[in-house]
PDB file of N, CA and C in Angstrom:
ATOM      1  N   UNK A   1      82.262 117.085 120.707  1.00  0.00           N
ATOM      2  CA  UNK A   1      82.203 115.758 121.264  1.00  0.00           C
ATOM      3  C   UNK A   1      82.619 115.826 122.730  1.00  0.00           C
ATOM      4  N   UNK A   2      81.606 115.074 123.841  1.00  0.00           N
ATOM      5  CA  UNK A   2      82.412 115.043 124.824  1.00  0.00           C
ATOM      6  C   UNK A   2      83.685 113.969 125.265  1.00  0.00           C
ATOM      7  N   UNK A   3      83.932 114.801 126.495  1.00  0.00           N
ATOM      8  CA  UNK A   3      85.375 113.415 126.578  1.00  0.00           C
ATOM      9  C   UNK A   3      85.061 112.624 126.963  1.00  0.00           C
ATOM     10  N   UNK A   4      85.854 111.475 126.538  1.00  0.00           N
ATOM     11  CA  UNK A   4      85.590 110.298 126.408  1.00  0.00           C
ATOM     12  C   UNK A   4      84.530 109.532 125.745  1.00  0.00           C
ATOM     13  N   UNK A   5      83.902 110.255 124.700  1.00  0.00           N
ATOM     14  CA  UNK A   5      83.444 109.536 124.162  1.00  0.00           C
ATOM     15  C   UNK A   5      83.912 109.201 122.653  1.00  0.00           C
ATOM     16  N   UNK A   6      83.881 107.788 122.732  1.00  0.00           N
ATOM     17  CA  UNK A   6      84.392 107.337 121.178  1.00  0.00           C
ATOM     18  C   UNK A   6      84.159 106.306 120.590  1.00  0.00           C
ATOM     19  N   UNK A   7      84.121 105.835 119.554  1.00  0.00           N
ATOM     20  CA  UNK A   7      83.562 104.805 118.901  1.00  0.00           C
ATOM     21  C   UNK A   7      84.801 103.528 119.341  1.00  0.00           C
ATOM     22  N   UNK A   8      84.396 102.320 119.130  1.00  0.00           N
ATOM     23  CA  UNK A   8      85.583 101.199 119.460  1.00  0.00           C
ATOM     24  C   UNK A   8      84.684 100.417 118.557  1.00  0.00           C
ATOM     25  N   UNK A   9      85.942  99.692 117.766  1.00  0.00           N
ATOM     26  CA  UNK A   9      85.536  98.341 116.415  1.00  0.00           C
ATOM     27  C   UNK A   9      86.148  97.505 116.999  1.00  0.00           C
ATOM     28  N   UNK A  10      85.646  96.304 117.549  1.00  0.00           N
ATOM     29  CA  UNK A  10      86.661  95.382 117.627  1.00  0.00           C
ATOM     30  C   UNK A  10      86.448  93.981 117.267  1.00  0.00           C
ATOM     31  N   UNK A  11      86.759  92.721 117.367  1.00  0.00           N
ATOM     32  CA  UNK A  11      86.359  91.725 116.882  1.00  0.00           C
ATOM     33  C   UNK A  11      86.458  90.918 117.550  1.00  0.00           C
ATOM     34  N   UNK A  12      85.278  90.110 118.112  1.00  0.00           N
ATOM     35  CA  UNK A  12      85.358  89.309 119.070  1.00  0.00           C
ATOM     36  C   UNK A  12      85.076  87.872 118.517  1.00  0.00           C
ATOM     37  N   UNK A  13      85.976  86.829 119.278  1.00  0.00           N
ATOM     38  CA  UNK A  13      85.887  85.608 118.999  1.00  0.00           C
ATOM     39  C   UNK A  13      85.619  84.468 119.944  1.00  0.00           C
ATOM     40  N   UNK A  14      84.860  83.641 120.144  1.00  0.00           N
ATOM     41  CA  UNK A  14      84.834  82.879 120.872  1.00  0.00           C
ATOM     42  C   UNK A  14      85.208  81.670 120.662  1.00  0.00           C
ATOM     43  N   UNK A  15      86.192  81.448 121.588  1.00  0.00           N
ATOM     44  CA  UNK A  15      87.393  80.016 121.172  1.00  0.00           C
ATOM     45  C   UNK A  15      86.491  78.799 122.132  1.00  0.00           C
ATOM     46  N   UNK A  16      87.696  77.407 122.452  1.00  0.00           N
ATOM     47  CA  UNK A  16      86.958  76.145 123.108  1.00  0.00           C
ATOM     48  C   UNK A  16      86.572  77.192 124.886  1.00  0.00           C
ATOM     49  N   UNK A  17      87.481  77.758 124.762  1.00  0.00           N
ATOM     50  CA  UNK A  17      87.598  77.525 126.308  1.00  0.00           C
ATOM     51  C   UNK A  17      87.448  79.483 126.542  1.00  0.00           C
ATOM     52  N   UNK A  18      87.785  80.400 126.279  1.00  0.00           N
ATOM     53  CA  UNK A  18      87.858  81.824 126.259  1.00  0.00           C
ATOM     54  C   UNK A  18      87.362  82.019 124.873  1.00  0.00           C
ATOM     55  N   UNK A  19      87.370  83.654 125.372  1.00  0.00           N
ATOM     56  CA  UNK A  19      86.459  84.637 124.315  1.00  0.00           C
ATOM     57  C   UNK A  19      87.786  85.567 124.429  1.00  0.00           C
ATOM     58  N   UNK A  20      87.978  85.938 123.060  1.00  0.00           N
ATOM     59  CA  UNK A  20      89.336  86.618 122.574  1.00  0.00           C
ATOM     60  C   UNK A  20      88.598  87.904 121.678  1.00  0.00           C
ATOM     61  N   UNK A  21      89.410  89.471 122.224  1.00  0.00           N
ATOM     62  CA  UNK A  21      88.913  90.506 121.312  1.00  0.00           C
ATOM     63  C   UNK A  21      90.039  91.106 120.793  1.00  0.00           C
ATOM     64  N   UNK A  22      90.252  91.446 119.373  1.00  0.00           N
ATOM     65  CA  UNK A  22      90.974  92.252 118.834  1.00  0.00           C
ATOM     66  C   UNK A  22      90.587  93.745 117.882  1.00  0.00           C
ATOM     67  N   UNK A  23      91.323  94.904 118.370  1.00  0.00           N
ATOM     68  CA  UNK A  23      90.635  96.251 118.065  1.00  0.00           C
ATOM     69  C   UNK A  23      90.995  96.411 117.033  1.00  0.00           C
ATOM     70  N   UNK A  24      90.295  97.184 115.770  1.00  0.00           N
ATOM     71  CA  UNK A  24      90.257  97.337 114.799  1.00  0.00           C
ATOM     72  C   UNK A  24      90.139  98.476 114.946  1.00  0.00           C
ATOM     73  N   UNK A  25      90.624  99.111 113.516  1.00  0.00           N
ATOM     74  CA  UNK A  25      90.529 100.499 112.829  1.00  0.00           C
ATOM     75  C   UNK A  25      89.154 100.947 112.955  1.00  0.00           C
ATOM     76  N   UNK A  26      88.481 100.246 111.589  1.00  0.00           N
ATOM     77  CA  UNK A  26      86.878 100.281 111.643  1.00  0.00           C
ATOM     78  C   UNK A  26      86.825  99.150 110.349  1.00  0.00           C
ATOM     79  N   UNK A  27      85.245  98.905 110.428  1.00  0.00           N
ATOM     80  CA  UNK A  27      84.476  97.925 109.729  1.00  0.00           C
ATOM     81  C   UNK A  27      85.084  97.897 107.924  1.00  0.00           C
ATOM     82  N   UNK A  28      85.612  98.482 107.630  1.00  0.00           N
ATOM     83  CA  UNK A  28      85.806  99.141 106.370  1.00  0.00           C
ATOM     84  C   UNK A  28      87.052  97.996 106.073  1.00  0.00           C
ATOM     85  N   UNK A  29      87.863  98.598 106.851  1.00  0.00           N
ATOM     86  CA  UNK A  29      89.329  97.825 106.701  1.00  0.00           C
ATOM     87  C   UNK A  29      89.576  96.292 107.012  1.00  0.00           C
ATOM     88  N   UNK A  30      88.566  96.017 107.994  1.00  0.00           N
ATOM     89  CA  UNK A  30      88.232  94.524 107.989  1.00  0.00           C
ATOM     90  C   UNK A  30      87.948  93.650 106.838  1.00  0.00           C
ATOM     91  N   UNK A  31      86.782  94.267 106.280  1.00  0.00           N
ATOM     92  CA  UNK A  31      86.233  93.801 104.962  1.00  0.00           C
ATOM     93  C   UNK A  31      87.044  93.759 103.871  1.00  0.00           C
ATOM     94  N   UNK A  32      87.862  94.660 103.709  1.00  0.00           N
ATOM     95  CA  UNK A  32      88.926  95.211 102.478  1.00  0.00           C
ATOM     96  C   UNK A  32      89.895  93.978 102.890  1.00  0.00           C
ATOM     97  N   UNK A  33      90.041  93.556 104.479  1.00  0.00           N
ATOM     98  CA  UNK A  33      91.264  92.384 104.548  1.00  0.00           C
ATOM     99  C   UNK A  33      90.711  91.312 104.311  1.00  0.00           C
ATOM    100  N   UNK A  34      89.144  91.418 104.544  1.00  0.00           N
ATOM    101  CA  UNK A  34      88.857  89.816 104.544  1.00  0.00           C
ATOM    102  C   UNK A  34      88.795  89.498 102.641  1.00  0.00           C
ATOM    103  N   UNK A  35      88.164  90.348 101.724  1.00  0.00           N
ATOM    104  CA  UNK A  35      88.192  90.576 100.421  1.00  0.00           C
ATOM    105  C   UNK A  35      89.803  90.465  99.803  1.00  0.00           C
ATOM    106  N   UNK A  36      90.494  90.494 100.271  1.00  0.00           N
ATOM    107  CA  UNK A  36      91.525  90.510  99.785  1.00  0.00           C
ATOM    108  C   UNK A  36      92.942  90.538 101.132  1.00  0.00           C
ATOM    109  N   UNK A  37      93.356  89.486 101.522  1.00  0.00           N
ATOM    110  CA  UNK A  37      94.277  88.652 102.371  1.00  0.00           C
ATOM    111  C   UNK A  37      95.455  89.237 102.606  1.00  0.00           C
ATOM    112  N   UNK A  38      95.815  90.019 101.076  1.00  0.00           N
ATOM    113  CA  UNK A  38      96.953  90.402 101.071  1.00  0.00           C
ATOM    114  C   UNK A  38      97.410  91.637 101.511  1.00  0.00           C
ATOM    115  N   UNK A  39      96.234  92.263 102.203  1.00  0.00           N
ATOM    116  CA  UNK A  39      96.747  93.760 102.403  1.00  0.00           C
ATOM    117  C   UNK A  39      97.012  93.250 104.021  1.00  0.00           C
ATOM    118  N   UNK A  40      98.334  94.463 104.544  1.00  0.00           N
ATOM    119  CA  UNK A  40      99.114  94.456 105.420  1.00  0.00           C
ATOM    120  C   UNK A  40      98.107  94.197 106.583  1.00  0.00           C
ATOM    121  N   UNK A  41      98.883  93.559 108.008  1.00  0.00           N
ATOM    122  CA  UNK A  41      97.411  94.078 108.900  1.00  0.00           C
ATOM    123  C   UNK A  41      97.361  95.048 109.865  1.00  0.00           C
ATOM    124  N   UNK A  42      98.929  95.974 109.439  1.00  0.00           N
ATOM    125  CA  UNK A  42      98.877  96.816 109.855  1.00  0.00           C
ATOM    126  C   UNK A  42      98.344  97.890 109.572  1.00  0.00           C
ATOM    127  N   UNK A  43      97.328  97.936 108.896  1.00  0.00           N
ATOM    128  CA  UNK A  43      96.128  98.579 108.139  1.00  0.00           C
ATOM    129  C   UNK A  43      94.821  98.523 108.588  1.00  0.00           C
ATOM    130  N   UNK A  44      94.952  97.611 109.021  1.00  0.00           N
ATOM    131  CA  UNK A  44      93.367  96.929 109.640  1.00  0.00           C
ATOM    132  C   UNK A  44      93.336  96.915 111.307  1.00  0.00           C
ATOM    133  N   UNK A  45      94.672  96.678 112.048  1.00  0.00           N
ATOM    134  CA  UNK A  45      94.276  96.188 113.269  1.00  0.00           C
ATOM    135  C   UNK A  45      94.632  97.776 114.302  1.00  0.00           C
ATOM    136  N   UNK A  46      94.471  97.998 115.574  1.00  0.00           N
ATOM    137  CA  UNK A  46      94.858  99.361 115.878  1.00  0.00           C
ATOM    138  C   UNK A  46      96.086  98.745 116.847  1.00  0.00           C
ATOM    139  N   UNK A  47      96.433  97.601 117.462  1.00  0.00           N
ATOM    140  CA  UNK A  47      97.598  97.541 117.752  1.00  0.00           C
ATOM    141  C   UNK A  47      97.653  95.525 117.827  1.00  0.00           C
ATOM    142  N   UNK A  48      98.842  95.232 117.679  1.00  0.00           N
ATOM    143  CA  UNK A  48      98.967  93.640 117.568  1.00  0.00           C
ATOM    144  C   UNK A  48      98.729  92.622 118.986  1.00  0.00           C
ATOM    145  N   UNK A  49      98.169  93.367 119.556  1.00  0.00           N
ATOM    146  CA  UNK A  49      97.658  93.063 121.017  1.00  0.00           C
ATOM    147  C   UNK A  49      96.298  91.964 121.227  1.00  0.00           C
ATOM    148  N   UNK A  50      96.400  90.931 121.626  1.00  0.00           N
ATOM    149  CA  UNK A  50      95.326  89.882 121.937  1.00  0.00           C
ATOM    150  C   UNK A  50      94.674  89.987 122.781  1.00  0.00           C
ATOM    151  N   UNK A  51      93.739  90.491 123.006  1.00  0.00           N
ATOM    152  CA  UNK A  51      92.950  90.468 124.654  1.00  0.00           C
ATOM    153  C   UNK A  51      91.380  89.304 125.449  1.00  0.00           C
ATOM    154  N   UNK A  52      91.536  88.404 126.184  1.00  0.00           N
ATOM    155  CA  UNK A  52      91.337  87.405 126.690  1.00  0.00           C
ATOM    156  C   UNK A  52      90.135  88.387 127.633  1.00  0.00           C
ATOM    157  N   UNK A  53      88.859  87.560 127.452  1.00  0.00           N
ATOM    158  CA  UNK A  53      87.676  88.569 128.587  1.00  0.00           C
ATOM    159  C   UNK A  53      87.050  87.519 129.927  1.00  0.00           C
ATOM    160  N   UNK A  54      88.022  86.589 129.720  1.00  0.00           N
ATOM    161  CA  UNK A  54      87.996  85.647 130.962  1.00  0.00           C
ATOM    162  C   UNK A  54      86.566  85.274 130.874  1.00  0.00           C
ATOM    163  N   UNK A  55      85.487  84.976 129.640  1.00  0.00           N
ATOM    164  CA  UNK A  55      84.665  84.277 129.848  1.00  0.00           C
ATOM    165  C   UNK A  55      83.190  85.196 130.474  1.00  0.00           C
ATOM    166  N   UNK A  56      83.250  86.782 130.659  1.00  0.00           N
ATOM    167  CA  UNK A  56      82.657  87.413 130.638  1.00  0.00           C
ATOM    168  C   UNK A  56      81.856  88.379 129.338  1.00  0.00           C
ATOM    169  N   UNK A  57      81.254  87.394 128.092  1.00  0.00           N
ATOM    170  CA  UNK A  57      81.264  88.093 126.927  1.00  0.00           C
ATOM    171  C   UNK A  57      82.031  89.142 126.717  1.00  0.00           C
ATOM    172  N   UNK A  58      81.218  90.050 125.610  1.00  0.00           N
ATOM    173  CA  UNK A  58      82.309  91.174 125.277  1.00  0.00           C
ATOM    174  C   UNK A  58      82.083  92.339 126.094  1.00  0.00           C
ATOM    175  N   UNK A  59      81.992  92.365 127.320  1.00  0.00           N
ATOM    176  CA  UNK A  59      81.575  93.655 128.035  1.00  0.00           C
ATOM    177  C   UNK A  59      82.684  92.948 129.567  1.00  0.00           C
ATOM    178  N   UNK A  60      83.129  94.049 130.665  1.00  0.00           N
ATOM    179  CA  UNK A  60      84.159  93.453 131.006  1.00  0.00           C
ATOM    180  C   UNK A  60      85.568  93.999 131.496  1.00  0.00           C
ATOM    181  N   UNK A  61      86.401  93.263 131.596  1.00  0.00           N
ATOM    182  CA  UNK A  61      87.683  94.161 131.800  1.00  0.00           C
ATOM    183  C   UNK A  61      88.276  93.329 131.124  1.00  0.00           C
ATOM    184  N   UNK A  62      89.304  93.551 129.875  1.00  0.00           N
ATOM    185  CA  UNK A  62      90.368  92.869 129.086  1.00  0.00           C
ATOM    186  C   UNK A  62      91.680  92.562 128.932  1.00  0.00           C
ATOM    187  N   UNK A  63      91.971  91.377 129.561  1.00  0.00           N
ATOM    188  CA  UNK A  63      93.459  91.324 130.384  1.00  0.00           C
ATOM    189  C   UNK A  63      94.109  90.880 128.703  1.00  0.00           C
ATOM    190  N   UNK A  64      95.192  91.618 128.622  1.00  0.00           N
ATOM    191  CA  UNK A  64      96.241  90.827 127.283  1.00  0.00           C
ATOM    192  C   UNK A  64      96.340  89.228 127.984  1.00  0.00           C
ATOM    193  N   UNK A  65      96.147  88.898 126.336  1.00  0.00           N
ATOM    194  CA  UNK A  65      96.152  87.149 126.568  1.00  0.00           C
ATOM    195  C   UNK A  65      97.374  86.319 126.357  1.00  0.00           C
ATOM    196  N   UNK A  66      97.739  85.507 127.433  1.00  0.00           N
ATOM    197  CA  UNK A  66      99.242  85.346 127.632  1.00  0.00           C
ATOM    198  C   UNK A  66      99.477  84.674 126.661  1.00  0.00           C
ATOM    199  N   UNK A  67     100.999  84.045 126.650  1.00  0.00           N
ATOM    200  CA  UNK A  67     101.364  83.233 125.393  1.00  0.00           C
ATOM    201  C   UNK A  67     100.783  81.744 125.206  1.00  0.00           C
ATOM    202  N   UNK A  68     100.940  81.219 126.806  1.00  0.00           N
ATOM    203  CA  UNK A  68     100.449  80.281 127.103  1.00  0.00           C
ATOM    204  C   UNK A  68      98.783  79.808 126.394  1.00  0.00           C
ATOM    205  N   UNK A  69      98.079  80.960 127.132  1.00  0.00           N
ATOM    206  CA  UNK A  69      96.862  80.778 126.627  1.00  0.00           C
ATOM    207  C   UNK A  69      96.408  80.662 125.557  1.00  0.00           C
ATOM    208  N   UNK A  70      97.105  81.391 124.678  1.00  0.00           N
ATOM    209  CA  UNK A  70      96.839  81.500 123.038  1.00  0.00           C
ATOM    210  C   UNK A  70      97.283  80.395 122.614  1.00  0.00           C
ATOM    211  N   UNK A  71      98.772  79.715 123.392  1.00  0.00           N
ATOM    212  CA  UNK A  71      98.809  78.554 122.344  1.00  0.00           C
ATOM    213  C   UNK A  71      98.124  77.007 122.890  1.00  0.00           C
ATOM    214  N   UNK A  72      97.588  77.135 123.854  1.00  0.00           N
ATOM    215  CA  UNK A  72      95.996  76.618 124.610  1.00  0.00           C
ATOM    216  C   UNK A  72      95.223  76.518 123.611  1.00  0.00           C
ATOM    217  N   UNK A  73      94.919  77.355 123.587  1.00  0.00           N
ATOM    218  CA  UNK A  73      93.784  77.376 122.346  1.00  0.00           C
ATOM    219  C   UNK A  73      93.746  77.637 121.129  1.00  0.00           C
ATOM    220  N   UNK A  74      94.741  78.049 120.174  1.00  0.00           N
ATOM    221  CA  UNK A  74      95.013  78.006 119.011  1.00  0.00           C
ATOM    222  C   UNK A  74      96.290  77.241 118.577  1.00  0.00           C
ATOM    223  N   UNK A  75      96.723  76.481 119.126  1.00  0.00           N
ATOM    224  CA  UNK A  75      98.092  75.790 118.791  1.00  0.00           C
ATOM    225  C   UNK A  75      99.382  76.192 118.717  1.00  0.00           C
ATOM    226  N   UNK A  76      99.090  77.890 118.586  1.00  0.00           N
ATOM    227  CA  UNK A  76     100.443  78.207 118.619  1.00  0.00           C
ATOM    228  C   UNK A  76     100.308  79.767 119.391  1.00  0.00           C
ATOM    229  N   UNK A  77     101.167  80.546 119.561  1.00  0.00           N
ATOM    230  CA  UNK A  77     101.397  81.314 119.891  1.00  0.00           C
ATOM    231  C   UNK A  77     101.890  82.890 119.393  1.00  0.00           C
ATOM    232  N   UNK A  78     102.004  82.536 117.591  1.00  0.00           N
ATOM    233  CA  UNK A  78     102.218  83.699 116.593  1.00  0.00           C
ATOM    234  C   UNK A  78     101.244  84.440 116.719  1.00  0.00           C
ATOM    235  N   UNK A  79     101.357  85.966 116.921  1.00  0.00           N
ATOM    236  CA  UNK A  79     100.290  86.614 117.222  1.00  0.00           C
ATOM    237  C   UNK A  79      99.547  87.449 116.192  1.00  0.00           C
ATOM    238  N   UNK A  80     100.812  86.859 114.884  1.00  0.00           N
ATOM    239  CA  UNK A  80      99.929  87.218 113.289  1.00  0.00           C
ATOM    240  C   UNK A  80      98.974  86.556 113.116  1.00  0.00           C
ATOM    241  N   UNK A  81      99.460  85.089 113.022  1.00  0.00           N
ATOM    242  CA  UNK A  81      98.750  84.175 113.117  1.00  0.00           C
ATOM    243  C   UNK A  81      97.201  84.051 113.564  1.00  0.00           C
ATOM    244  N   UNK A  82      97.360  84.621 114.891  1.00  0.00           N
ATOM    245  CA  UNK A  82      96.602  84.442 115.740  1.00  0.00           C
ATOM    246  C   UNK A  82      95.014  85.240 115.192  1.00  0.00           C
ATOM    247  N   UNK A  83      95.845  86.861 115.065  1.00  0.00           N
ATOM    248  CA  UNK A  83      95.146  87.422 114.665  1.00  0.00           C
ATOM    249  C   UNK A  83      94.412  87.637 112.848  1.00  0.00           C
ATOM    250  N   UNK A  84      94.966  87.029 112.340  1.00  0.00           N
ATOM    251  CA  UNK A  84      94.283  86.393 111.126  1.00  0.00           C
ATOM    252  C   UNK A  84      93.232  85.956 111.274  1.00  0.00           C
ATOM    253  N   UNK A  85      93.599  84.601 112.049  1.00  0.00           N
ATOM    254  CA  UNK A  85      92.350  83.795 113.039  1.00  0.00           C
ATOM    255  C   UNK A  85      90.997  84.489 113.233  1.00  0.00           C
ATOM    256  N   UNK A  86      91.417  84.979 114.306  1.00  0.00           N
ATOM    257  CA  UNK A  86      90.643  86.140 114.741  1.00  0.00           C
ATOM    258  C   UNK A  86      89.356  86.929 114.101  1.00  0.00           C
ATOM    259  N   UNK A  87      90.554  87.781 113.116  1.00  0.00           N
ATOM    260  CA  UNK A  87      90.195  88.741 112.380  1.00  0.00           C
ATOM    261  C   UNK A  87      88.938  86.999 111.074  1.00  0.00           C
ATOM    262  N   UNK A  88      89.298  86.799 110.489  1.00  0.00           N
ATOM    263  CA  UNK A  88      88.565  85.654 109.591  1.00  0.00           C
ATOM    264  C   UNK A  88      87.526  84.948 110.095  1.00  0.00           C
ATOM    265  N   UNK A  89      87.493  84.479 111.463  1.00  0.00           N
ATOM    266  CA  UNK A  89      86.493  83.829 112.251  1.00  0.00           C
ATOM    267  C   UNK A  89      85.726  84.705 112.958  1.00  0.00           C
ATOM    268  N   UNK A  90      85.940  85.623 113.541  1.00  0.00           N
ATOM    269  CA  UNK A  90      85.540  86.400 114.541  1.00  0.00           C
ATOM    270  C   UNK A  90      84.220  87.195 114.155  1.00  0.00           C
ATOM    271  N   UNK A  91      83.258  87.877 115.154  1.00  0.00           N
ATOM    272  CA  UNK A  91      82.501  88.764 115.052  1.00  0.00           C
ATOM    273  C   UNK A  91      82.773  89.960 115.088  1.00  0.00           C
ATOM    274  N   UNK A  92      82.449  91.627 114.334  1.00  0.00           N
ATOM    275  CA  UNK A  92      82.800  92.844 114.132  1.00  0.00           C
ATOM    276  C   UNK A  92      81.376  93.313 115.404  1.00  0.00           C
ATOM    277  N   UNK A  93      82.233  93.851 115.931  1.00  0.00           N
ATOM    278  CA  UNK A  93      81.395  94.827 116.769  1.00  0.00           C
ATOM    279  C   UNK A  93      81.880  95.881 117.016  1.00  0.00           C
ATOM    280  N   UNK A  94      80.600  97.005 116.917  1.00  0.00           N
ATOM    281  CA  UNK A  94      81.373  98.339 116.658  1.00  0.00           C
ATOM    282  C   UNK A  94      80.403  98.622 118.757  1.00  0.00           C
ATOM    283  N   UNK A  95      81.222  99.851 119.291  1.00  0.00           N
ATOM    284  CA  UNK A  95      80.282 100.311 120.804  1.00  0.00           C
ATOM    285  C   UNK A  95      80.953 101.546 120.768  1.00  0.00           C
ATOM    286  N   UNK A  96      80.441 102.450 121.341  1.00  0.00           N
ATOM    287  CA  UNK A  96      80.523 103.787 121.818  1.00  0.00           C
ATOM    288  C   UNK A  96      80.831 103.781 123.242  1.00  0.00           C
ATOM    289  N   UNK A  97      81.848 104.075 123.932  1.00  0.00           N
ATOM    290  CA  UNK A  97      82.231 104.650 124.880  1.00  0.00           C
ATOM    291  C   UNK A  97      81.364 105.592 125.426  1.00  0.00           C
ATOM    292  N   UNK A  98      80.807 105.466 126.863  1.00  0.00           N
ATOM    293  CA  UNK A  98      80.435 106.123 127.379  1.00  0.00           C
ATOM    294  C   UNK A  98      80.921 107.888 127.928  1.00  0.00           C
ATOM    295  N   UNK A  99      80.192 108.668 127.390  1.00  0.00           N
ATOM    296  CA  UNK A  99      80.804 110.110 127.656  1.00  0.00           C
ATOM    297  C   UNK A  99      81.490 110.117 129.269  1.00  0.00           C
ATOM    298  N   UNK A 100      82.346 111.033 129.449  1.00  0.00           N
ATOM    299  CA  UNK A 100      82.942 111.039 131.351  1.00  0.00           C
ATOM    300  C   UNK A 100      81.889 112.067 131.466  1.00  0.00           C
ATOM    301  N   UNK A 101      81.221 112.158 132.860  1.00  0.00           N
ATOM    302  CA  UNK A 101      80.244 113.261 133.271  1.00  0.00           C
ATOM    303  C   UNK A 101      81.095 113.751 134.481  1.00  0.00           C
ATOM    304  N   UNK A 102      81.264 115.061 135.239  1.00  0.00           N
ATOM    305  CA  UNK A 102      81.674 115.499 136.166  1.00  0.00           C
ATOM    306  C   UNK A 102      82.660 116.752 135.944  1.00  0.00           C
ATOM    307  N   UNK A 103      83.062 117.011 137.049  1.00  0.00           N
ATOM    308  CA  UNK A 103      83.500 118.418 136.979  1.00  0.00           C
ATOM    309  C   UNK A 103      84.787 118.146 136.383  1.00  0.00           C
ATOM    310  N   UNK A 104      86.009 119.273 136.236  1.00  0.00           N
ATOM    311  CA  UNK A 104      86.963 119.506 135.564  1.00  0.00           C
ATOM    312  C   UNK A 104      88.090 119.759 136.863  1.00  0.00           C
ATOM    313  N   UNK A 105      87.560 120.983 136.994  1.00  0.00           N
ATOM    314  CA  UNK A 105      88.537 121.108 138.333  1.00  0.00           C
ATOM    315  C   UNK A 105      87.421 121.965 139.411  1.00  0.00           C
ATOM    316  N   UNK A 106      87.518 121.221 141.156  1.00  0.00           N
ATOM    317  CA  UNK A 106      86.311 122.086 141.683  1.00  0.00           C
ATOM    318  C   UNK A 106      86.775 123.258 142.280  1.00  0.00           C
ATOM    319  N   UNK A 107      88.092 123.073 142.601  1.00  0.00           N
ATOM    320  CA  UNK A 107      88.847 124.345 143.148  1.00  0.00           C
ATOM    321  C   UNK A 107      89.025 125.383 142.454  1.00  0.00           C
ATOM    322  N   UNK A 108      89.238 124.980 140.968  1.00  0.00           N
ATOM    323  CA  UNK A 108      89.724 126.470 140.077  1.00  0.00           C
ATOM    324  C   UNK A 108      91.048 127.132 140.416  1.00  0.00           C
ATOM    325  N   UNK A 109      91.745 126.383 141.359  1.00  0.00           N
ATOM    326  CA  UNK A 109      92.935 127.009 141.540  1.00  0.00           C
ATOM    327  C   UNK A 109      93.069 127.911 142.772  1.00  0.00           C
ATOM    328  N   UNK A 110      93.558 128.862 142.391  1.00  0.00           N
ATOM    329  CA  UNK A 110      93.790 130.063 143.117  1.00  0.00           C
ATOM    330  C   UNK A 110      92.820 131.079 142.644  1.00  0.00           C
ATOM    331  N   UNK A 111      92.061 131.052 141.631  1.00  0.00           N
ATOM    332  CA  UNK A 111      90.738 131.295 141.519  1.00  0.00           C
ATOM    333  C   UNK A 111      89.398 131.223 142.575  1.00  0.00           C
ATOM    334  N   UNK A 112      89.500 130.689 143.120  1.00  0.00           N
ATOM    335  CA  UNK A 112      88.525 129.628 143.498  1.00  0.00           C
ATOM    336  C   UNK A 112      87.687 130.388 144.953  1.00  0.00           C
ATOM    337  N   UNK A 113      86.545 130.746 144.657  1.00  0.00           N
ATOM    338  CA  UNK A 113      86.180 131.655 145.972  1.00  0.00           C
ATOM    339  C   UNK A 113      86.214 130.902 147.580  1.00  0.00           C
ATOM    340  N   UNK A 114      87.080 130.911 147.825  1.00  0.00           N
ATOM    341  CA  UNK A 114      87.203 130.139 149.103  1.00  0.00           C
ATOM    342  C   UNK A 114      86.959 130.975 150.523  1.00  0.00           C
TER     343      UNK A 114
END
C-alpha cells in the first residue's frame, strides 16, 4: 500500500444551519449500533470528536465543532448525545485517501552524489 493511502468511514449529517461529520470504524459497526443501541460507542466511533465543514459538503477542511455550535443546533451540547444523533440520522460514507506522490529524501544524506 502506498503512503497515505487509506480508507475513511465517516458519517455525515446535515443539520438547520451546518453539516456535521463523525469518523467511524467502518460500515459494519455502525449497523451492529444502529441494530442494536446498546452496544458501547466506543466500538463504533474512531474518536468522540464532532467535526463542523462550515457548509462546504463533505469534502473540505474540518474544524472540531465548538460547544456553542452544537448546542445551536442540537439543543445541547453532550457529545454522546450528539453523536447518537449523528450516528442514527446521518449518512455513511466510506472515501479513500489520496496516495502522497513524491520523493522521500532528495539528498540521501551524506550519500548523496553532490
Amino acid at each position: 500500500m502506498a503512503r497515505g493511502e487509506a480508507k475513511q468511514t465517516r458519517i455525515y449529517f446535515k443539520g438547520k444551519e451546518n453539516e456535521f461529520v463523525v469518523f467511524v470504524d467502518n460500515p459494519e459497526a455502525v449497523e451492529t449500533w444502529k441494530a442494536d443501541q446498546t452496544t458501547p460507542l466506543v466500538q463504533v466511533v474512531k474518536a468522540f470528536e464532532i467535526f463542523v465543514t462550515q457548509r462546504h459538503g463533505t469534502q473540505g477542511q474540518l474544524l472540531v465543532a465548538s460547544n456553542a455550535l452544537l448546542d445551536e443546533e442540537f439543543g445541547t451540547n453532550d457529545q454522546e448525545e450528539i453523536i447518537r444523533a449523528i450516528l442514527g440520522n446521518g449518512l455513511l460514507q466510506e472515501k479513500w485517501d489520496a496516495e502522497r506522490q513524491g520523493s522521500r529524501n532528495d539528498s540521501i544524506g551524506p550519500r548523496g552524489g553532490h
